[in-house]
Protein backbone atom coordinates (compact mmCIF):
# COMPACT_ATOMS: atom_id res chain seq x y z
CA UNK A 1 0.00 0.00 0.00
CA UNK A 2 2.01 2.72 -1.39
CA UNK A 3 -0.61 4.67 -3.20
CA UNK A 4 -0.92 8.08 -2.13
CA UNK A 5 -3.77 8.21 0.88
CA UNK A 6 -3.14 4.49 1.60
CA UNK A 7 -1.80 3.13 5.12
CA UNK A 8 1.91 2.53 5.39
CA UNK A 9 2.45 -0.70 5.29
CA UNK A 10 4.32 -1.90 9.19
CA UNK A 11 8.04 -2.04 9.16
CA UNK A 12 8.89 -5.84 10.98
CA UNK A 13 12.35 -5.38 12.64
CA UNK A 14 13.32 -9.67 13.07
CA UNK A 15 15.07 -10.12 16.40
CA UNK A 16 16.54 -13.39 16.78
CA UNK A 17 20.11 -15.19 17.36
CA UNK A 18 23.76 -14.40 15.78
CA UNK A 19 26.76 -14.83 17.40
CA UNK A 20 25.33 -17.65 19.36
CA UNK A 21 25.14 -21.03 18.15
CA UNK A 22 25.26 -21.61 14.34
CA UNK A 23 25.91 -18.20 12.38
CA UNK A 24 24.94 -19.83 9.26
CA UNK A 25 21.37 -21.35 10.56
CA UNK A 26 21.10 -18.21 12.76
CA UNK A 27 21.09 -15.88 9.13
CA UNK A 28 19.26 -18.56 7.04
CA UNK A 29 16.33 -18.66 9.60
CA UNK A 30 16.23 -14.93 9.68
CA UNK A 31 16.06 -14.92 5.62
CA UNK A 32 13.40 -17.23 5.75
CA UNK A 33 11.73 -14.76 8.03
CA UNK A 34 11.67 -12.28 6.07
CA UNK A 35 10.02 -13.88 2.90
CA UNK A 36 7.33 -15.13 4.79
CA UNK A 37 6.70 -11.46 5.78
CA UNK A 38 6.73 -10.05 2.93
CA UNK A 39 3.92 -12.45 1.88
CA UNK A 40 1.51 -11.37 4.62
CA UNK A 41 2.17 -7.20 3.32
CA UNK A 42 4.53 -6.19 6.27
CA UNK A 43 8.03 -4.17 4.98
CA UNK A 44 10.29 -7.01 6.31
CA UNK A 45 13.55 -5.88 8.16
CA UNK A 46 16.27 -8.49 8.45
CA UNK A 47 19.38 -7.39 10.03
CA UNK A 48 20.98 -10.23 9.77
CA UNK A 49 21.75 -9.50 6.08
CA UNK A 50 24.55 -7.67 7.37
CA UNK A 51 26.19 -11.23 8.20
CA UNK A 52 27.27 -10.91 4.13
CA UNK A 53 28.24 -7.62 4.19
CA UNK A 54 30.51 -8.55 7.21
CA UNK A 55 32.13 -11.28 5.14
CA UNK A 56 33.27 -9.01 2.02
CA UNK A 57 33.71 -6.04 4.57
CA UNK A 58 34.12 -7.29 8.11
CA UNK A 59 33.74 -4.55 10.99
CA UNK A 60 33.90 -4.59 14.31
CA UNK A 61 30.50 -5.58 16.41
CA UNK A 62 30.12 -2.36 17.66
CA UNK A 63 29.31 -0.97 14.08
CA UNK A 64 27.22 -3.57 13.59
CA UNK A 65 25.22 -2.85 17.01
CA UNK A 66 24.73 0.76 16.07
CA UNK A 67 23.41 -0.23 12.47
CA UNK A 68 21.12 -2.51 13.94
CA UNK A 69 19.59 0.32 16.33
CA UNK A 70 19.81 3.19 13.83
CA UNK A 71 16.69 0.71 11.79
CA UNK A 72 15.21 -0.27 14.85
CA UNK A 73 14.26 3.97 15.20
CA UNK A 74 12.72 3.40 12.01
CA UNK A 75 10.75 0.15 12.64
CA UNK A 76 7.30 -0.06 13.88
CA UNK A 77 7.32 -3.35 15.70
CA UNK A 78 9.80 -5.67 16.84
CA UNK A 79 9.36 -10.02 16.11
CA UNK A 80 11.55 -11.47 18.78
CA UNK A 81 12.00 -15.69 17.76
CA UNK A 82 14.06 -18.20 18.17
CA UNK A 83 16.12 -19.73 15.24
CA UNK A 84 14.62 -22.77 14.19
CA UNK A 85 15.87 -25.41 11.21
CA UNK A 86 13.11 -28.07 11.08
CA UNK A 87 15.31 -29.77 8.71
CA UNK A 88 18.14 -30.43 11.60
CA UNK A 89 15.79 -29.77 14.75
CA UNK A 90 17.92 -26.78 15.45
CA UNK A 91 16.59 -24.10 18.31
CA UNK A 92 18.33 -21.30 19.39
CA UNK A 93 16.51 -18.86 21.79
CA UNK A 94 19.71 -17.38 23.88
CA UNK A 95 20.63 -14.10 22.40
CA UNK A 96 22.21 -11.12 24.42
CA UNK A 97 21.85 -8.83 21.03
CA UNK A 98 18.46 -9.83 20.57
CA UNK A 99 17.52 -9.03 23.90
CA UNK A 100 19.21 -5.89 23.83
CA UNK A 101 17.39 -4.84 20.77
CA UNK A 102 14.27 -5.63 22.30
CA UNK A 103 15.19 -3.50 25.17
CA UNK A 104 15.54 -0.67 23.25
CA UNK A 105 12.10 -1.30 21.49
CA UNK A 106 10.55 -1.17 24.45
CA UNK A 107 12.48 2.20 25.82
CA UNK A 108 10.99 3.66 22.82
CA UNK A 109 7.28 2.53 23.54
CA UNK A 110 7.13 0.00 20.44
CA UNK A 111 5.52 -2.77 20.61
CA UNK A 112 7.45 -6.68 20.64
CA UNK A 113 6.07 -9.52 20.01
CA UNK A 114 7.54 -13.70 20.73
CA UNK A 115 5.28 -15.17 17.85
CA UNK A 116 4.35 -14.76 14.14
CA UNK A 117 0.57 -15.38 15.43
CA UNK A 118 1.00 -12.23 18.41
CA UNK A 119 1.90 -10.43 15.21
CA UNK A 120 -0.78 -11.38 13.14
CA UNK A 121 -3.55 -10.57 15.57
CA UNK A 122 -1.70 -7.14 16.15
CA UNK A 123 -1.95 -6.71 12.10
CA UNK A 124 -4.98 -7.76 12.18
CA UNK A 125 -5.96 -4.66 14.96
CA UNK A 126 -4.42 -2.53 12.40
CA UNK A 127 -6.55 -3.94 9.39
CA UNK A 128 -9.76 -3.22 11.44
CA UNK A 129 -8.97 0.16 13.04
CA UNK A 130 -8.25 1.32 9.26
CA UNK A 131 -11.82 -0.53 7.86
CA UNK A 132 -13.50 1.61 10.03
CA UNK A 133 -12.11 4.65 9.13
CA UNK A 134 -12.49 4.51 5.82
């Protein structure tokens, strides 16, 4: 919805794990993520992309860290998961970033949410508060 007079469409900042447990998995789940948020009409942010960036360019974590909460100002809503790989039975939950980031969503009165169906019903809230005003 990018029409002019149309509803912005929610910006979906995906908190989950990095530097703990398996940085490949970690990214791959967050990718995943992503495409499956796109698909419900949410603007998607991943901020794990920067795991390829860091491999052509590495930086030190601290860059990263600011990066991450420079787009976190910007998003409306933060999806705090666990990385999962059904294929392998992978889980990882622990993440001190992750945490932090949700931290700082909540200092700045946004809301967070620990499942993809918390997020749905809060779209949904969204879907009917803009029915009735049209």
């Amino acid at each position: 919805m990018s029409a002019a007079g149309s509803i912005r469409r929610p910006w979906v900042y995906i908190a989950s794990p990095y530097t703990q447990g398996d940085q490949a998995i970690n990214t791959r789940f967050q990718l995943r993520m992503w495409d499956a948020l796109l698909d419900i009409g949410v603007v998607p942010i991943a901020p794990l992309w920067s795991h390829f960036q860091h491999l052509h360019n590495p930086r030190p974590y601290r860059d990263w860290v600011e990066y991450d909460n420079e787009l976190i100002g910007r998003c409306d809503v933060c999806l705090r998961l666990a990385a999962t790989d059904e294929q392998t039975g992978y889980r990882q939950q622990a993440s001190d970033g992750a945490d932090a980031e949700v931290r700082l969503f909540q200092r700045l009165g946004k809301p967070v949410f620990t499942s993809f169906a918390d997020l749905m019903a809060w779209l949904d809230t969204l879907t009917e508060t803009t029915d009735a005003v049209r």
